[in-house]
Protein backbone atom coordinates (compact mmCIF):
# COMPACT_ATOMS: atom_id res chain seq x y z
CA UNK A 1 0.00 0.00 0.00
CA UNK A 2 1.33 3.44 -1.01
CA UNK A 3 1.04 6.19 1.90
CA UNK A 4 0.80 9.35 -0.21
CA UNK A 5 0.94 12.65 1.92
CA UNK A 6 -0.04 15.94 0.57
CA UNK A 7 0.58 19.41 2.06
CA UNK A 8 -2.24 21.69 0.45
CA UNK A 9 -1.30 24.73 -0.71
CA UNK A 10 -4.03 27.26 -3.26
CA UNK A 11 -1.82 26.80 -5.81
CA UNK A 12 1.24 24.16 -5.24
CA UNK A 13 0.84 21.18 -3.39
CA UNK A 14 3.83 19.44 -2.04
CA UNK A 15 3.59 15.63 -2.45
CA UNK A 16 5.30 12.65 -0.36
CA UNK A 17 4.45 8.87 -1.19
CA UNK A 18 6.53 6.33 0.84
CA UNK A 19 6.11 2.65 0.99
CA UNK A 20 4.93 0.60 4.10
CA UNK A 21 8.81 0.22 4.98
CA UNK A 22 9.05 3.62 4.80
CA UNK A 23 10.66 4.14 1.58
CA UNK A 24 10.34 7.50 -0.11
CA UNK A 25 9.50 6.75 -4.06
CA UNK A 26 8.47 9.93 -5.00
CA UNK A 27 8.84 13.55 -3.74
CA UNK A 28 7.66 16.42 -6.31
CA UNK A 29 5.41 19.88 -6.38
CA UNK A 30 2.54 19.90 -8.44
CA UNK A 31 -0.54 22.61 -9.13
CA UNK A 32 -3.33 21.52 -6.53
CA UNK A 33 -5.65 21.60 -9.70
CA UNK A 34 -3.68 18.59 -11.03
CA UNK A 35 -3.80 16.21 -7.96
CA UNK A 36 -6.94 13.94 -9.58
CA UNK A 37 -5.00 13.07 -12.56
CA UNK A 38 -1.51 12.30 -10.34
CA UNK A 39 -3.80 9.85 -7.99
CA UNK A 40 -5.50 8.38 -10.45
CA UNK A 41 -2.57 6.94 -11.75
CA UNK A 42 -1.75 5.24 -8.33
CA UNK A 43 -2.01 1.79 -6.89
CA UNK A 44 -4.51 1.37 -3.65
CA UNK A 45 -2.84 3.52 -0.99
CA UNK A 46 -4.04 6.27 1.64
CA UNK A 47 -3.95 9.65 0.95
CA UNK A 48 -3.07 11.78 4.13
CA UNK A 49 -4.22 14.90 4.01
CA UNK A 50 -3.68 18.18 6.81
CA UNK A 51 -7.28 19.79 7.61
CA UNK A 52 -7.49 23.16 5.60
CA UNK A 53 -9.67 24.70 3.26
CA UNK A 54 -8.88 22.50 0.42
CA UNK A 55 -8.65 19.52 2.22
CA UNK A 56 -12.18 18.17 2.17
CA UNK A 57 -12.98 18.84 -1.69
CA UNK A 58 -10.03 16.62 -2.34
CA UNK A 59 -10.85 14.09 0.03
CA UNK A 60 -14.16 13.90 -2.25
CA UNK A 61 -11.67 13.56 -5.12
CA UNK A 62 -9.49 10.61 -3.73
CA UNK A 63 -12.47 8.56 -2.37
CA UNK A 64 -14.26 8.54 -6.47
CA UNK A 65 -10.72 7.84 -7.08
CA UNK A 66 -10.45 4.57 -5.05
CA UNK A 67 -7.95 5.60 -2.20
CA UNK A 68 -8.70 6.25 1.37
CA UNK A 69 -8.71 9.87 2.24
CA UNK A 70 -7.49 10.76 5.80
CA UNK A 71 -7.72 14.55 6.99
CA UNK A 72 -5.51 14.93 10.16
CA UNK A 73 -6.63 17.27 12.46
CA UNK A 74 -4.58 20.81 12.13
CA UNK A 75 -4.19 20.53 15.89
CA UNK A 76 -2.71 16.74 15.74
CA UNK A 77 -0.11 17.61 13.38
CA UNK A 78 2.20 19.07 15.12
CA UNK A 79 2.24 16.19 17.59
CA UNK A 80 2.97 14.20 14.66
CA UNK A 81 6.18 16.40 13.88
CA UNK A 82 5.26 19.01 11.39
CA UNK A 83 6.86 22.20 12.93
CA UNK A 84 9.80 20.12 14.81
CA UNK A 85 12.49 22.08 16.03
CA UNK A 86 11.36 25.29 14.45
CA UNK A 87 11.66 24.10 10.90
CA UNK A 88 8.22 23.79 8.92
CA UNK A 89 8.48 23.29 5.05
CA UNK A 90 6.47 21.81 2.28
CA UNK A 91 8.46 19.06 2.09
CA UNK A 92 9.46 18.69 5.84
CA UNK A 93 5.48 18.76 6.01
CA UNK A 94 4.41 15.89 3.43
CA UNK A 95 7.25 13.61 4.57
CA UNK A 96 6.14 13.68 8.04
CA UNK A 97 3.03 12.72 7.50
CA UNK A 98 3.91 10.00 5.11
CA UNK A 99 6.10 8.38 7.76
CA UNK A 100 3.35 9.05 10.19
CA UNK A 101 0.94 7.12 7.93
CA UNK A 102 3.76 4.45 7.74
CA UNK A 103 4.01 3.98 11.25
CA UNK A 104 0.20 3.72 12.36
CA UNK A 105 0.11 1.09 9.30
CA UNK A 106 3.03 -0.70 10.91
CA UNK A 107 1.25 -0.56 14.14
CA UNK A 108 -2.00 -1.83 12.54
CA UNK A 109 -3.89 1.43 14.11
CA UNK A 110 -6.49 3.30 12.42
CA UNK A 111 -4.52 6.56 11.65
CA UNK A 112 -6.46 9.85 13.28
CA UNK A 113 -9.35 11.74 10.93
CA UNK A 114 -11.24 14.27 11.21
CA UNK A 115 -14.82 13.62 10.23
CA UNK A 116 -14.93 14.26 5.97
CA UNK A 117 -18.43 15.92 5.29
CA UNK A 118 -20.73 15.29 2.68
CA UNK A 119 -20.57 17.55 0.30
CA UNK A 120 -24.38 18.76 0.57
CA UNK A 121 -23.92 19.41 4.32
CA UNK A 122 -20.78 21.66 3.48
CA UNK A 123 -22.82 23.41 0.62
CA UNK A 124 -25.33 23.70 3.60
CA UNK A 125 -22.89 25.01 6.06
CA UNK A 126 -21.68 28.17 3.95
CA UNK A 127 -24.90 28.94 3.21
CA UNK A 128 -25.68 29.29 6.68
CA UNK A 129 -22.93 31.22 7.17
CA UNK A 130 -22.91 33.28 4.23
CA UNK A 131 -26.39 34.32 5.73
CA UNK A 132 -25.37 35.09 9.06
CA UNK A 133 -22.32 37.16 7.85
CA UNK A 134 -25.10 39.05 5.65
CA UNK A 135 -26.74 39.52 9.03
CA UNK A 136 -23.68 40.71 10.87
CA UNK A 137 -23.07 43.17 8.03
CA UNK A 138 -26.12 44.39 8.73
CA UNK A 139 -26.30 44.41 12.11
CA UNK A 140 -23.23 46.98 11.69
CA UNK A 141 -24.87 49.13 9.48
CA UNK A 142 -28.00 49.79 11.95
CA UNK A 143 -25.06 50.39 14.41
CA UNK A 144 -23.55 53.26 12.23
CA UNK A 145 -27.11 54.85 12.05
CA UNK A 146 -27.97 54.61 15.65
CA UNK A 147 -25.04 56.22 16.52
CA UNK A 148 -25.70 59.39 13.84
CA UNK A 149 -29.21 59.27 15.49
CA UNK A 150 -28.04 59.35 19.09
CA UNK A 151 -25.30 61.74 18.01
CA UNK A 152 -28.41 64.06 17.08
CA UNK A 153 -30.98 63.48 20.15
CA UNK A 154 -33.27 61.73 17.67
CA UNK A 155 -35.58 58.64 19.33
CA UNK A 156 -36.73 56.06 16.49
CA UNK A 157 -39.23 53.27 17.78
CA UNK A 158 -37.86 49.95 18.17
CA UNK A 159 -38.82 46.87 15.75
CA UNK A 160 -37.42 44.74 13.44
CA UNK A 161 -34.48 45.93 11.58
CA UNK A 162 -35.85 45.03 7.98
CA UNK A 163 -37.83 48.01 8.26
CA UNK A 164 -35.29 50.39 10.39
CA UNK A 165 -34.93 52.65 7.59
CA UNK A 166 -38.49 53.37 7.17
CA UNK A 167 -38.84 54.05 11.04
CA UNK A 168 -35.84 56.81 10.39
CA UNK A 169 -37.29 58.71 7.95
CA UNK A 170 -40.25 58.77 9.56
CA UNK A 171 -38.55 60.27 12.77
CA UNK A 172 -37.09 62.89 10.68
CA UNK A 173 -39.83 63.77 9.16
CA UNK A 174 -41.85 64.19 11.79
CA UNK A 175 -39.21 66.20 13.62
CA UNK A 176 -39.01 68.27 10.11
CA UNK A 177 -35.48 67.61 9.84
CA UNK A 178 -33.51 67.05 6.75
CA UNK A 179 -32.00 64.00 5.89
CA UNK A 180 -28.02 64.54 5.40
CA UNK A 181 -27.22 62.29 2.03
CA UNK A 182 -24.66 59.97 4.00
CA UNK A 183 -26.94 58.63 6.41
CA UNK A 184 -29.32 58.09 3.30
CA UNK A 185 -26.98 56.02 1.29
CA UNK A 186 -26.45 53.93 4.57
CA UNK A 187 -30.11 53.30 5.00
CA UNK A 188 -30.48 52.06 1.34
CA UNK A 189 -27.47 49.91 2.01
CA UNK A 190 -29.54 48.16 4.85
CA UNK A 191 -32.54 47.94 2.78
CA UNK A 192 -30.46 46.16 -0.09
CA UNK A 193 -28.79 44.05 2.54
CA UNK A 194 -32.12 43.03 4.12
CA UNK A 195 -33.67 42.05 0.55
CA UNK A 196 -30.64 39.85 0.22
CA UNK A 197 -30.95 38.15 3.40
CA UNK A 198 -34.44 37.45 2.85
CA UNK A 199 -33.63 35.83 -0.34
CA UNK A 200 -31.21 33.63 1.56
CA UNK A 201 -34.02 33.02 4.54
CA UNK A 202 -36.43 31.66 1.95
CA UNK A 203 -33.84 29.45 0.09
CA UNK A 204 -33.03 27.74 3.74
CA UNK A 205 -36.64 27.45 4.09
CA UNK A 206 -37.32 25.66 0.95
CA UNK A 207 -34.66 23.04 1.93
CA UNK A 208 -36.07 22.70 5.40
CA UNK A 209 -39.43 22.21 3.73
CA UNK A 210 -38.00 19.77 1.30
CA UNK A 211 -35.57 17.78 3.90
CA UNK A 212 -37.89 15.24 6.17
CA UNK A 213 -35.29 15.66 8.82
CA UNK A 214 -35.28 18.90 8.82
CA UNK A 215 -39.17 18.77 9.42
CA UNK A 216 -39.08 16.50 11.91
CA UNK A 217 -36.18 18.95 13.62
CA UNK A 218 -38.81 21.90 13.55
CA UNK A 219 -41.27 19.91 15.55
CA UNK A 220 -39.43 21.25 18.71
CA UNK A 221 -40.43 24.61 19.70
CA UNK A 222 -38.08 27.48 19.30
CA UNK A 223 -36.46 25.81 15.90
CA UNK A 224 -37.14 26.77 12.54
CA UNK A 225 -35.68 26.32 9.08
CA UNK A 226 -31.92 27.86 9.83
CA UNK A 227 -31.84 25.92 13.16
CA UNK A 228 -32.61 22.40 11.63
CA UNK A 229 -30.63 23.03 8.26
CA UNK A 230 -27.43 23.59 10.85
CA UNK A 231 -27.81 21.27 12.92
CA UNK A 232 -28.08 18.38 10.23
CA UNK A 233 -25.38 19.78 8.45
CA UNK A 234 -23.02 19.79 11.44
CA UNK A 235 -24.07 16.59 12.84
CA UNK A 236 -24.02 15.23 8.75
CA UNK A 237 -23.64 11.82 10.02
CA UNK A 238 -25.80 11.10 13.04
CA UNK A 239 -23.82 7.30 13.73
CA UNK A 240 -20.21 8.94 14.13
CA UNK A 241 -21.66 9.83 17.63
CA UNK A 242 -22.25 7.47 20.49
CA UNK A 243 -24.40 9.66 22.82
CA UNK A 244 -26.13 13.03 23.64
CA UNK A 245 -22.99 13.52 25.34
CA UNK A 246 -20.66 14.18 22.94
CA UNK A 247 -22.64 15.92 20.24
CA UNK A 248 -22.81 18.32 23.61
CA UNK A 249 -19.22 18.35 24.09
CA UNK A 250 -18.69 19.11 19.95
CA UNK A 251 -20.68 21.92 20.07
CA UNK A 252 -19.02 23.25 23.28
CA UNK A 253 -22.05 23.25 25.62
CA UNK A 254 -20.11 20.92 28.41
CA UNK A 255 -17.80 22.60 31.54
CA UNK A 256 -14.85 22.67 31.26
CA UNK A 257 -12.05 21.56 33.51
CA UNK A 258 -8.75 22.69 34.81
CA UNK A 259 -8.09 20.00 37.61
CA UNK A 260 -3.97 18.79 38.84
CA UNK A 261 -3.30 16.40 41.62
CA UNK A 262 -5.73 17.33 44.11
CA UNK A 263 -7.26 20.68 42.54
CA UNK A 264 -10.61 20.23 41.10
CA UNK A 265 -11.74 22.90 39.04
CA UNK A 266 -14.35 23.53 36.93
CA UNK A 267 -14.78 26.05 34.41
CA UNK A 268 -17.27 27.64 32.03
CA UNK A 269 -18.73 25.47 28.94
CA UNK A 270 -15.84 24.68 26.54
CA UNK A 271 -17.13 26.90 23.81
CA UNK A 272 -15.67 24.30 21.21
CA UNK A 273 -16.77 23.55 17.83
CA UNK A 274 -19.09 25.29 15.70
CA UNK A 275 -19.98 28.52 16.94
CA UNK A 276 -22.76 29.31 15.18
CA UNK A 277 -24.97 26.13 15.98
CA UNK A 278 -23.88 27.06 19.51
CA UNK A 279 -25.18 30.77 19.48
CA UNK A 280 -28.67 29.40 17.42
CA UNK A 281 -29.14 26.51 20.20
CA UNK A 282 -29.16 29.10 22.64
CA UNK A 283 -31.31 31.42 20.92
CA UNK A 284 -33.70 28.89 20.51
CA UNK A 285 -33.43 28.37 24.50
CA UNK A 286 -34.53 32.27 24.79
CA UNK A 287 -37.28 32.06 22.58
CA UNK A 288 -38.93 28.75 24.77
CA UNK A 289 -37.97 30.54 27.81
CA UNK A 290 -40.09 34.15 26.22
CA UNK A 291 -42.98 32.44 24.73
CA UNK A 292 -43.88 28.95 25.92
CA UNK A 293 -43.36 29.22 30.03
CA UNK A 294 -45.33 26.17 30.49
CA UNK A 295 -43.77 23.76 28.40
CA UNK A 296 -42.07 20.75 30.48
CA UNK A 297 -38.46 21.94 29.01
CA UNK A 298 -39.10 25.95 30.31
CA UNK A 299 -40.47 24.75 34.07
CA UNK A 300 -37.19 21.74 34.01
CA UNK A 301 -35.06 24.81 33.27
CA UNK A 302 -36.74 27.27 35.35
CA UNK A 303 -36.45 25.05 38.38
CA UNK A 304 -32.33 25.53 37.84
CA UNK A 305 -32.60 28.97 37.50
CA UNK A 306 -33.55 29.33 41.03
CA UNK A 307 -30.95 27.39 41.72
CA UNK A 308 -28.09 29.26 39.81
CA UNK A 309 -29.06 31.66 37.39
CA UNK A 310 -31.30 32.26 34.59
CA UNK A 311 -27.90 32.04 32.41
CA UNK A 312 -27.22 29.37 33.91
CA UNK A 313 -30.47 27.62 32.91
CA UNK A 314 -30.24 28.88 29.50
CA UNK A 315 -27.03 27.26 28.46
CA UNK A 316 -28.50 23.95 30.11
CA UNK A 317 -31.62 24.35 27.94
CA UNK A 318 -29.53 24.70 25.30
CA UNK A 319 -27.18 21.85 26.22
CA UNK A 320 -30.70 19.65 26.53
CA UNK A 321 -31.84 21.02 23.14
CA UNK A 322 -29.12 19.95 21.41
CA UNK A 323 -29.62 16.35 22.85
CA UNK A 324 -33.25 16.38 21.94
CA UNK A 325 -32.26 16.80 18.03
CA UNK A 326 -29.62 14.25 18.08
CA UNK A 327 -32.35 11.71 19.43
CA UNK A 328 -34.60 13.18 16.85
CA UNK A 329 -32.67 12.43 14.28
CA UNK A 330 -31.19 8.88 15.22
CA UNK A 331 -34.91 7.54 16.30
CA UNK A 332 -36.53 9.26 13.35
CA UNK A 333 -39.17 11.08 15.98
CA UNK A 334 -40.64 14.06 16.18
CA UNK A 335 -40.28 16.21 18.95
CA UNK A 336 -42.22 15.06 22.75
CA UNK A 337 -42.20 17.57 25.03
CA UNK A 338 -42.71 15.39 28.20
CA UNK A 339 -39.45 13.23 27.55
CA UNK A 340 -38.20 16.57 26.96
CA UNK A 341 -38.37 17.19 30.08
CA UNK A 342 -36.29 14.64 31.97
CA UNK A 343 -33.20 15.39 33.43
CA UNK A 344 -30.06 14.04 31.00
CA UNK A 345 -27.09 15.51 33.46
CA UNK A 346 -26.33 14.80 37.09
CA UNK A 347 -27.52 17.20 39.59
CA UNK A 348 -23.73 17.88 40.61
CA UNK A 349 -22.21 18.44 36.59
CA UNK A 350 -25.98 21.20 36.54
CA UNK A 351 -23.81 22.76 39.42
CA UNK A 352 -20.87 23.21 37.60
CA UNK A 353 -22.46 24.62 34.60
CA UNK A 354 -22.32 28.26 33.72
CA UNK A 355 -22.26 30.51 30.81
């Protein structure tokens, strides 16, 4: 079996192929565009690849190939000797993780992978966050504007920010005050901005509407299309994870813990993985918490609120929410509130939570 290591670059890729005794047999730069036509004239061998943002469109391209893509964690490599002693090279790069690959063969272990995506639930993914970077764009346009208005002692009336320019020159008007041309071409801006992030809202819609796990996603109150469309595209493949648990601790919703010898300490949630899902989990949490008191999920998290804090109880909700979806989409289900409702962490780890 050939072990064929390649250190992405945009444009050059550096290439290392070693046998299993750890022979080098080839070492050469080639254009990144070319790689499919080098692998396809290869024998059956693994591909080792370093995470990046090439890394996953050309693990689709090995795997129609034949060969077995493997995308090593950016954070493993250097434990694997990329970087030693202050030297870090294209080649230095590929041959380490050639020899790497050599070595966990030799060892008969399964070399270390990141999860490779599906090429939908990437496609998925950026849209999502396309949209929400649309939305932060936004969001700092409204913030340029409030500050001209507060600069001026003018009030607008809250509402939603679609239709924040309208409220503006509305307030001017009625305070018969002109409307300086910079503050006008800002307000346009936003009202471009918001017709293109309603174009986006609809599109995520229609592929909620179309997906049947999406719509069985949305049968839990306080998640709609962009909520379900995120979640299945993180989780992509609902069998790579064994439990609640650790979809939990991938999205960062578990304490942490800084603990030595006989110092236990626990921290804040991790704040790992996606952060996106994260912050939409726990939006959904607010909007139960706002608009559906009595629901089993609300009074469960209520109840630790008066223990620790409603922040507290939010992140837990969200923590919980996050389990409820993975169950929903392993079992198939739609949403029951009443199993929502029991606990799925000890009473001591609820302690130790906070936001």
């Amino acid at each position: 079996m050939y072990h064929i290591a390649i250190d992405l670059g945009s444009r050059k890729s550096q290439i290392s192929i070693r046998q299993d005794n750890g022979t080098i047999i080839n070492e050469q730069k080639l254009d990144t565009h070319n790689i499919a036509p080098f692998l396809r004239c290869k024998e059956p061998g693994r591909v080792i690849l370093e995470t990046c943002a090439e890394a996953f469109a050309v693990a689709d391209v090995v795997k129609k190939i034949g060969l077995e893509p493997v995308v090593v964690p950016a954070t493993l490599a250097p434990l694997l000797g990329v970087g030693q002693n202050g030297i870090k090279n294209d080649i230095n790069d590929a041959n380490i993780l050639s020899m790497a690959s050599c070595g966990f063969a030799a060892a008969k272990l399964p070399m270390p992978s990141v999860h490779i995506p599906s090429q939908q639930s990437r496609e998925r993914k950026s849209q999502i966050g396309m949209r929400q970077t649309m939305v932060e764009c936004r969001t700092a346009m409204l913030n340029s504007v409030h500050g001209w208005l507060r600069s001026n002692l003018i009030m607008v009336p809250t509402g939603e920010a679609e239709f924040f320019p309208q409220r503006v020159r509305l307030a001017l008007q009625s305070s018969n005050r002109s409307m300086p041309d910079f503050v006008e071409e800002q307000l346009k801006a936003i009202e471009n901005q918001s017709a293109s992030i309603n174009k986006m809202t609809a599109a995520i819609a229609k592929i909620a509407k179309s997906d049947p796990i999406c719509q069985l996603l949305m049968s839990t109150p306080g998640v709609g299309s962009i909520i379900s469309v995120a979640f299945a595209s993180v989780i992509d493949d609902v069998n790579r994870f064994p439990n609640a648990k650790t979809v939990a601790s991938y999205l960062g919703l578990i304490p942490g813990e800084v603990s030595s010898s006989t110092r236990e300490r626990m921290t804040g949630i991790t704040k790992r993985g996606p952060e996106l899902l994260r912050q939409l989990l726990v939006q959904a949490s607010w909007v139960m918490w706002r608009t559906r008191p009595g629901d089993p999920m609300v009074k469960w998290a209520h109840a630790i609120a008066d223990r620790r804090s409603k922040q507290v109880a939010i992140t837990a909700m969200a923590r919980k929410l996050s389990g409820i979806l993975f169950a929903i989409m392993r079992h198939g289900v739609s949403f029951k509130p009443n199993k929502a409702a029991a606990p799925v962490v000890s009473k001591k780890t609820l302690t130790k939570i906070s936001a």
